[in-house]
PDB file of N, CA and C in Angstrom:
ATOM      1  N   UNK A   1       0.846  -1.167   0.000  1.00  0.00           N
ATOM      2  CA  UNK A   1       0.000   0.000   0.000  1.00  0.00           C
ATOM      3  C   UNK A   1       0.899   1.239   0.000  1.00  0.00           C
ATOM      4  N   UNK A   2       0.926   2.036  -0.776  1.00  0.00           N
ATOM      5  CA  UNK A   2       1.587   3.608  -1.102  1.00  0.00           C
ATOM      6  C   UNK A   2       0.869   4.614   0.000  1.00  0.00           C
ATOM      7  N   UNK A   3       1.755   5.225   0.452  1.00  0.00           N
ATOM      8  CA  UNK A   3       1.504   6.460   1.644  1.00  0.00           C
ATOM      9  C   UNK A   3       1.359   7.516   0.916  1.00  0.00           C
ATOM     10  N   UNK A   4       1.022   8.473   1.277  1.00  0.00           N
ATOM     11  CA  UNK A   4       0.626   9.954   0.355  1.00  0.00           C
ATOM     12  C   UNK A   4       1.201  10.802   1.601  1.00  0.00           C
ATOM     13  N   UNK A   5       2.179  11.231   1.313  1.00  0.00           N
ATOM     14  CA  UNK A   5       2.316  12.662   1.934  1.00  0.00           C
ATOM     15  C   UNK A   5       1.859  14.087   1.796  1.00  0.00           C
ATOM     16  N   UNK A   6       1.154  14.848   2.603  1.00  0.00           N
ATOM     17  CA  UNK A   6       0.358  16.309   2.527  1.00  0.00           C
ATOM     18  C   UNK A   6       0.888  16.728   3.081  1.00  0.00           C
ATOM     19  N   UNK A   7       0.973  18.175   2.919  1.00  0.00           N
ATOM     20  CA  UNK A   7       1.513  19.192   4.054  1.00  0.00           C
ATOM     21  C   UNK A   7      -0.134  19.994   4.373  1.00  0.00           C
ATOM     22  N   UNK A   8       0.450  20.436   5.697  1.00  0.00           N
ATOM     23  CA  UNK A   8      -1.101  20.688   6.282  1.00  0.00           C
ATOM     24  C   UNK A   8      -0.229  21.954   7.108  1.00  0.00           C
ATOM     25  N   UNK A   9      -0.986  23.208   6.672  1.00  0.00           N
ATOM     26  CA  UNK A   9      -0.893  24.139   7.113  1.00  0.00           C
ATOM     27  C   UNK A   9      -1.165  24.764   8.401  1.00  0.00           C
ATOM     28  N   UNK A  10      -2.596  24.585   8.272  1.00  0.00           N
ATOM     29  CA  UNK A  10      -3.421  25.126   9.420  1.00  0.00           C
ATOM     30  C   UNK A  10      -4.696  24.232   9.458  1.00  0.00           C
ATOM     31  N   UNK A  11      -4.510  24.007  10.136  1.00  0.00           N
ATOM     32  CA  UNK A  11      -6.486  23.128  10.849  1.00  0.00           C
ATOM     33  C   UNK A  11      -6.216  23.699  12.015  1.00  0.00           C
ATOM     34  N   UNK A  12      -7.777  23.618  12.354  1.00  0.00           N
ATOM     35  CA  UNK A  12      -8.385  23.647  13.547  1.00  0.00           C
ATOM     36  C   UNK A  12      -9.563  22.769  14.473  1.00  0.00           C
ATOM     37  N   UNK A  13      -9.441  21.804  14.889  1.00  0.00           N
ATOM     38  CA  UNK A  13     -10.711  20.870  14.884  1.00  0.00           C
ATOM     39  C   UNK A  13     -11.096  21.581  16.593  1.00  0.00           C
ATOM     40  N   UNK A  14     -12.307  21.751  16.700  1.00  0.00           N
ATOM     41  CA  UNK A  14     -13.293  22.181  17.860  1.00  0.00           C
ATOM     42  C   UNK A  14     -13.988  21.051  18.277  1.00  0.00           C
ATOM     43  N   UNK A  15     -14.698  20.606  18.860  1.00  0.00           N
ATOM     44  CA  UNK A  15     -15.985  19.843  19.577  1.00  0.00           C
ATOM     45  C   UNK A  15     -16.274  19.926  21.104  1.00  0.00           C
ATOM     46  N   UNK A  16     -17.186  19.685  21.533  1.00  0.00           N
ATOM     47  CA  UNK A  16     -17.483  19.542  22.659  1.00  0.00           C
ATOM     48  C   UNK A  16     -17.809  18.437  23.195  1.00  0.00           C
ATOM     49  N   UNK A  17     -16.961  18.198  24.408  1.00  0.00           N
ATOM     50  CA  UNK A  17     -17.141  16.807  24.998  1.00  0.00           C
ATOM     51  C   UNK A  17     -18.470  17.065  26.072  1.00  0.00           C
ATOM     52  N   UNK A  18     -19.264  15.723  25.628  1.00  0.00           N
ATOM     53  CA  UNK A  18     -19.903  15.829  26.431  1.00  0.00           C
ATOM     54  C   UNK A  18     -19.840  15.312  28.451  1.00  0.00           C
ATOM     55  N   UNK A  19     -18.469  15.174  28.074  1.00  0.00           N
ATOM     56  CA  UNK A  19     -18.329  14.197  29.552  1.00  0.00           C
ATOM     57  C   UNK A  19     -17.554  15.839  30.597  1.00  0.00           C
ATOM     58  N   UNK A  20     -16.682  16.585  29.985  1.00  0.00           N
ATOM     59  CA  UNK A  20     -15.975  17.736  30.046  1.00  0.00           C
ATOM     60  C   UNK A  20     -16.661  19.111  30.070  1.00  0.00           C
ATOM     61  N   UNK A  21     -17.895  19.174  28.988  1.00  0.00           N
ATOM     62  CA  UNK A  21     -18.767  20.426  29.476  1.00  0.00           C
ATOM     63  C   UNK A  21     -18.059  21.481  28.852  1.00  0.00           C
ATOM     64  N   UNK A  22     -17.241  21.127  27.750  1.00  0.00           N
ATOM     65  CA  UNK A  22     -16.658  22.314  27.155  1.00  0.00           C
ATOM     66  C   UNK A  22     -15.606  22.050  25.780  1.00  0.00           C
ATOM     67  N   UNK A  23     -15.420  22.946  25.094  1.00  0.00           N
ATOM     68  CA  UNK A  23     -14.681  22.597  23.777  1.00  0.00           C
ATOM     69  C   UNK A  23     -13.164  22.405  23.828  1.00  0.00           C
ATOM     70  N   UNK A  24     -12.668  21.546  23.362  1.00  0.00           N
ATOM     71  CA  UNK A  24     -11.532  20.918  23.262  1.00  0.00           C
ATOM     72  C   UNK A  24     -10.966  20.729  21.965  1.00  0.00           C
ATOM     73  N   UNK A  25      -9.465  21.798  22.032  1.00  0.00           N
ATOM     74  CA  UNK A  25      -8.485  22.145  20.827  1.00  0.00           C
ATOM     75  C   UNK A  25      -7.369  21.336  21.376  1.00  0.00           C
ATOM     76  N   UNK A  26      -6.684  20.445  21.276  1.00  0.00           N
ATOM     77  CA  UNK A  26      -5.340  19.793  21.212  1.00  0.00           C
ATOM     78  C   UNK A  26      -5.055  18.483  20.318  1.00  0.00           C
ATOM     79  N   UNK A  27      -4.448  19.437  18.999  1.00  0.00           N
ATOM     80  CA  UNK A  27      -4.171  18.280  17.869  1.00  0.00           C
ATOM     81  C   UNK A  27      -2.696  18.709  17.458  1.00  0.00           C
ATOM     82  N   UNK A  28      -2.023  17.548  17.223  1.00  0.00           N
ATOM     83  CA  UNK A  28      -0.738  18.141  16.328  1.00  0.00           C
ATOM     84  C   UNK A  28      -1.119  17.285  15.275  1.00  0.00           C
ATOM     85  N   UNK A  29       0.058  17.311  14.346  1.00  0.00           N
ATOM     86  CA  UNK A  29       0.086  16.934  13.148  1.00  0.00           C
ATOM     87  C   UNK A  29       0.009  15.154  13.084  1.00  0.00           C
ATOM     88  N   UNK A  30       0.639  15.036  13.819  1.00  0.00           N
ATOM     89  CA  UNK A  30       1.150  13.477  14.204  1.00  0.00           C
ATOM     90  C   UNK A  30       0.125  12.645  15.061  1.00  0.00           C
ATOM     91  N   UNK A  31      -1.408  13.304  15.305  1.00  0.00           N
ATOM     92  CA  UNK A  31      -2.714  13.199  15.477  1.00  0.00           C
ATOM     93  C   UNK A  31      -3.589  12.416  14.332  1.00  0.00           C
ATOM     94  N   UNK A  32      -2.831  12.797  13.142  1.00  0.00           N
ATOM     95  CA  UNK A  32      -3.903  12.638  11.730  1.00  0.00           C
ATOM     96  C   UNK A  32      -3.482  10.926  11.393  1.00  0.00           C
ATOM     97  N   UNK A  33      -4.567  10.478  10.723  1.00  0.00           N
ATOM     98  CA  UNK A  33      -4.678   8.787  10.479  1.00  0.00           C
ATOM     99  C   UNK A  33      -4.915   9.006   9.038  1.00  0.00           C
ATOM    100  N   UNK A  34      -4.861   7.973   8.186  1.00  0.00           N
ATOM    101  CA  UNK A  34      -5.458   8.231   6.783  1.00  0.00           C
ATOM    102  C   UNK A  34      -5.187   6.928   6.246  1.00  0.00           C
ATOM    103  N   UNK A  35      -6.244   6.385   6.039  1.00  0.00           N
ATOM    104  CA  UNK A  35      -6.215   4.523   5.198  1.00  0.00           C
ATOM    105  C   UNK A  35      -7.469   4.553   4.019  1.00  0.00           C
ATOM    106  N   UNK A  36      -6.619   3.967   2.730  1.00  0.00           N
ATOM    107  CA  UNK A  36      -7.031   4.030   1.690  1.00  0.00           C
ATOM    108  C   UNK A  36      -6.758   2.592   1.111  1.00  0.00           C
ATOM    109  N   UNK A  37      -7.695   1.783   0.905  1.00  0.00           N
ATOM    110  CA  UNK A  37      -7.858   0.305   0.435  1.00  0.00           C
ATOM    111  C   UNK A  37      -8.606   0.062  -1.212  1.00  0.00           C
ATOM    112  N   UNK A  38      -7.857  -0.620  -1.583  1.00  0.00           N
ATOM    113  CA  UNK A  38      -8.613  -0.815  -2.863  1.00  0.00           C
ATOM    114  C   UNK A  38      -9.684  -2.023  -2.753  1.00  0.00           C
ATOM    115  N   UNK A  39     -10.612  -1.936  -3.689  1.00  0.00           N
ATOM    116  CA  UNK A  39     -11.578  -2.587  -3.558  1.00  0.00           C
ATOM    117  C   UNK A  39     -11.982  -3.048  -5.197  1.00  0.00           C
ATOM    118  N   UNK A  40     -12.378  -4.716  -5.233  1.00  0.00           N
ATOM    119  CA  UNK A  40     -12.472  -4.846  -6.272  1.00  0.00           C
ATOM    120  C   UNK A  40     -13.921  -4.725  -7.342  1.00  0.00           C
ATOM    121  N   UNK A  41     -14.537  -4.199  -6.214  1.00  0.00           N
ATOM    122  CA  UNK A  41     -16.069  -3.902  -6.770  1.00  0.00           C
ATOM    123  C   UNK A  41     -16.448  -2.624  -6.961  1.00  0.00           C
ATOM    124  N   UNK A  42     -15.773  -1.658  -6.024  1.00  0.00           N
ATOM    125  CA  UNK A  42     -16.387   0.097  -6.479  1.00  0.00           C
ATOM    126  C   UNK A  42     -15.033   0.593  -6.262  1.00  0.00           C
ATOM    127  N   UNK A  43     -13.857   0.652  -6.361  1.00  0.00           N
ATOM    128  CA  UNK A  43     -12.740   1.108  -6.438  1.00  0.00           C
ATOM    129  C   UNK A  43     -11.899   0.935  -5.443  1.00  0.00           C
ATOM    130  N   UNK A  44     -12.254   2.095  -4.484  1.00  0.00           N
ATOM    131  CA  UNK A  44     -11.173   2.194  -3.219  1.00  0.00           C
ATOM    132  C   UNK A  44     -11.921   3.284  -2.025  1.00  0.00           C
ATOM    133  N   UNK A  45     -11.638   2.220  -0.814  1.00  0.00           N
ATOM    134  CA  UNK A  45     -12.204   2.917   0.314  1.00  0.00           C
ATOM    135  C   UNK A  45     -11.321   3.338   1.449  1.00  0.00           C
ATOM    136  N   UNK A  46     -11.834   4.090   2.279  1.00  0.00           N
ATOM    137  CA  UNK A  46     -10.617   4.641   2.715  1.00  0.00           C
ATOM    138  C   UNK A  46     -11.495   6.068   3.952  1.00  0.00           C
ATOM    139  N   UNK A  47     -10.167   6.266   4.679  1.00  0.00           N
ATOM    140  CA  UNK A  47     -11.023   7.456   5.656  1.00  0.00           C
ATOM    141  C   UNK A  47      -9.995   7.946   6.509  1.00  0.00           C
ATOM    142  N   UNK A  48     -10.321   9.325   6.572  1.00  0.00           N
ATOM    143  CA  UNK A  48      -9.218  10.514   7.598  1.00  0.00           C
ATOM    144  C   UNK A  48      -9.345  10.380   8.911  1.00  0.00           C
ATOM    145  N   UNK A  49      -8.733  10.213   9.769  1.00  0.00           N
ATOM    146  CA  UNK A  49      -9.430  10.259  11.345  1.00  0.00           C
ATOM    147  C   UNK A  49      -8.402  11.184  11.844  1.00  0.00           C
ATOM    148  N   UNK A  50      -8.806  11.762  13.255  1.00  0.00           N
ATOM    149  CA  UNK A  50      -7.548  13.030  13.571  1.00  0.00           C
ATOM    150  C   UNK A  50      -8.426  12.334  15.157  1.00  0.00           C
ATOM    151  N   UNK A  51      -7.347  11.787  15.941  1.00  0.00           N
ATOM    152  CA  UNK A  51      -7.259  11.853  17.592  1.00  0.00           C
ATOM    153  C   UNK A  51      -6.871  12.810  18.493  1.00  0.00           C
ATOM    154  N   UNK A  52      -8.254  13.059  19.244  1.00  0.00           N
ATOM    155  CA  UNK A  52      -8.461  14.377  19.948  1.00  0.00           C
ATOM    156  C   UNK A  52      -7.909  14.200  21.495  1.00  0.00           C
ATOM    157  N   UNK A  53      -6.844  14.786  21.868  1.00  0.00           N
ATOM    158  CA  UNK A  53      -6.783  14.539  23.219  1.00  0.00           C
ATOM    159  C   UNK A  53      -7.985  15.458  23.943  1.00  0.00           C
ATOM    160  N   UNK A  54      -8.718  14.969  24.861  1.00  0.00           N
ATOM    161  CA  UNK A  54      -9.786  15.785  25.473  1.00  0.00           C
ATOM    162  C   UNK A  54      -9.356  16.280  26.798  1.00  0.00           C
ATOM    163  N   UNK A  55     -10.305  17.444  27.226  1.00  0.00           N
ATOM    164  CA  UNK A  55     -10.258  17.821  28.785  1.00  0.00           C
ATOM    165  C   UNK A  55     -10.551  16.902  29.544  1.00  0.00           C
ATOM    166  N   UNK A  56     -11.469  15.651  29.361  1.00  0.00           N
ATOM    167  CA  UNK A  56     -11.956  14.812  30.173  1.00  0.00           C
ATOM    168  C   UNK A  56     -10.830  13.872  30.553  1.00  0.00           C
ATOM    169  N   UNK A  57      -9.855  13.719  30.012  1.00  0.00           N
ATOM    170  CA  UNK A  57      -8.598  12.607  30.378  1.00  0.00           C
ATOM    171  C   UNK A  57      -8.503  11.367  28.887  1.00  0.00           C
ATOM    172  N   UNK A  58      -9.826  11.399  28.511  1.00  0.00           N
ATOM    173  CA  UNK A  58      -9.913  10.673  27.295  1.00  0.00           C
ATOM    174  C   UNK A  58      -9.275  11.163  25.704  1.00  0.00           C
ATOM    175  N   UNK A  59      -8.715  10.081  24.876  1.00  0.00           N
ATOM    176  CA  UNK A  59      -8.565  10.234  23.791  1.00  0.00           C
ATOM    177  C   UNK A  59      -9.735  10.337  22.309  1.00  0.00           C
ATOM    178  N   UNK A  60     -10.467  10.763  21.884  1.00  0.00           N
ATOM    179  CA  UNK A  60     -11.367  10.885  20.946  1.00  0.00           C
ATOM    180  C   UNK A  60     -10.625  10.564  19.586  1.00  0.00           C
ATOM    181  N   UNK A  61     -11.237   9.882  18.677  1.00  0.00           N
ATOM    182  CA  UNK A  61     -10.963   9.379  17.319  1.00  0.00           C
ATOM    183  C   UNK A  61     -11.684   9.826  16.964  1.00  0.00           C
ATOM    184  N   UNK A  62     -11.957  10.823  15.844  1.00  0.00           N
ATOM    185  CA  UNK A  62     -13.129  11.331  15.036  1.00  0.00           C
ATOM    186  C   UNK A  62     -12.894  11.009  13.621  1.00  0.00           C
ATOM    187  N   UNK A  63     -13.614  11.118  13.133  1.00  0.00           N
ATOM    188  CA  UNK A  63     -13.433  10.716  11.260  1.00  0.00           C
ATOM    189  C   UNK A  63     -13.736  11.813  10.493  1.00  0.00           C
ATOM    190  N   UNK A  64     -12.923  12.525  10.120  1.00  0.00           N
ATOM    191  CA  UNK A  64     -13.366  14.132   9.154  1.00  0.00           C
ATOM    192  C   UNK A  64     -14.234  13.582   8.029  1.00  0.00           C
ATOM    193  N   UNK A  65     -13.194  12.653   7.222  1.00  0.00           N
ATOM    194  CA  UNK A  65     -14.086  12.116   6.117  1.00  0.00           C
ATOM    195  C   UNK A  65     -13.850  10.708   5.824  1.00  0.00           C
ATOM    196  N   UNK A  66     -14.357  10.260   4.729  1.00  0.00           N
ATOM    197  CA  UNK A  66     -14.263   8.591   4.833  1.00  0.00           C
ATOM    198  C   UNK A  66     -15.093   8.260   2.838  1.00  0.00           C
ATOM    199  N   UNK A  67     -14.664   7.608   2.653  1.00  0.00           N
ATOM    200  CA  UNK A  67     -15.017   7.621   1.170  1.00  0.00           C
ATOM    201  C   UNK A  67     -15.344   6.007   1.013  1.00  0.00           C
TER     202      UNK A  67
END
């Protein structure tokens, strides 16, 4: 499987935990996931995830997008 390298400027991911009661910013770069599989029936599937360290003590996995 081939890796794709991006450069990523600026993001900002926000949410609110509901366990914390408030919005939670702490991502670096080295946060971001990205898996892309081929498939022999509709092409290739695949999806972004960025792990959120939270105020609550917990780690969050979110999925920006997913194809």
């Amino acid at each position: 499987m081939a890796k794709k390298t991006v450069e990523l400027n600026s993001m900002n991911v926000t949410f609110t935990c509901s366990e914390a009661g408030k919005q939670t910013v702490y991502v670096s770069e080295h946060d971001f996931m990205s898996l892309n599989q081929e498939c022999e029936l509709c092409g290739s599937h695949g999806n972004i995830t960025v792990d959120v360290k939270c105020a609550c003590g917990e780690t969050h996995s979110i999925e920006i997008k997913s194809w």
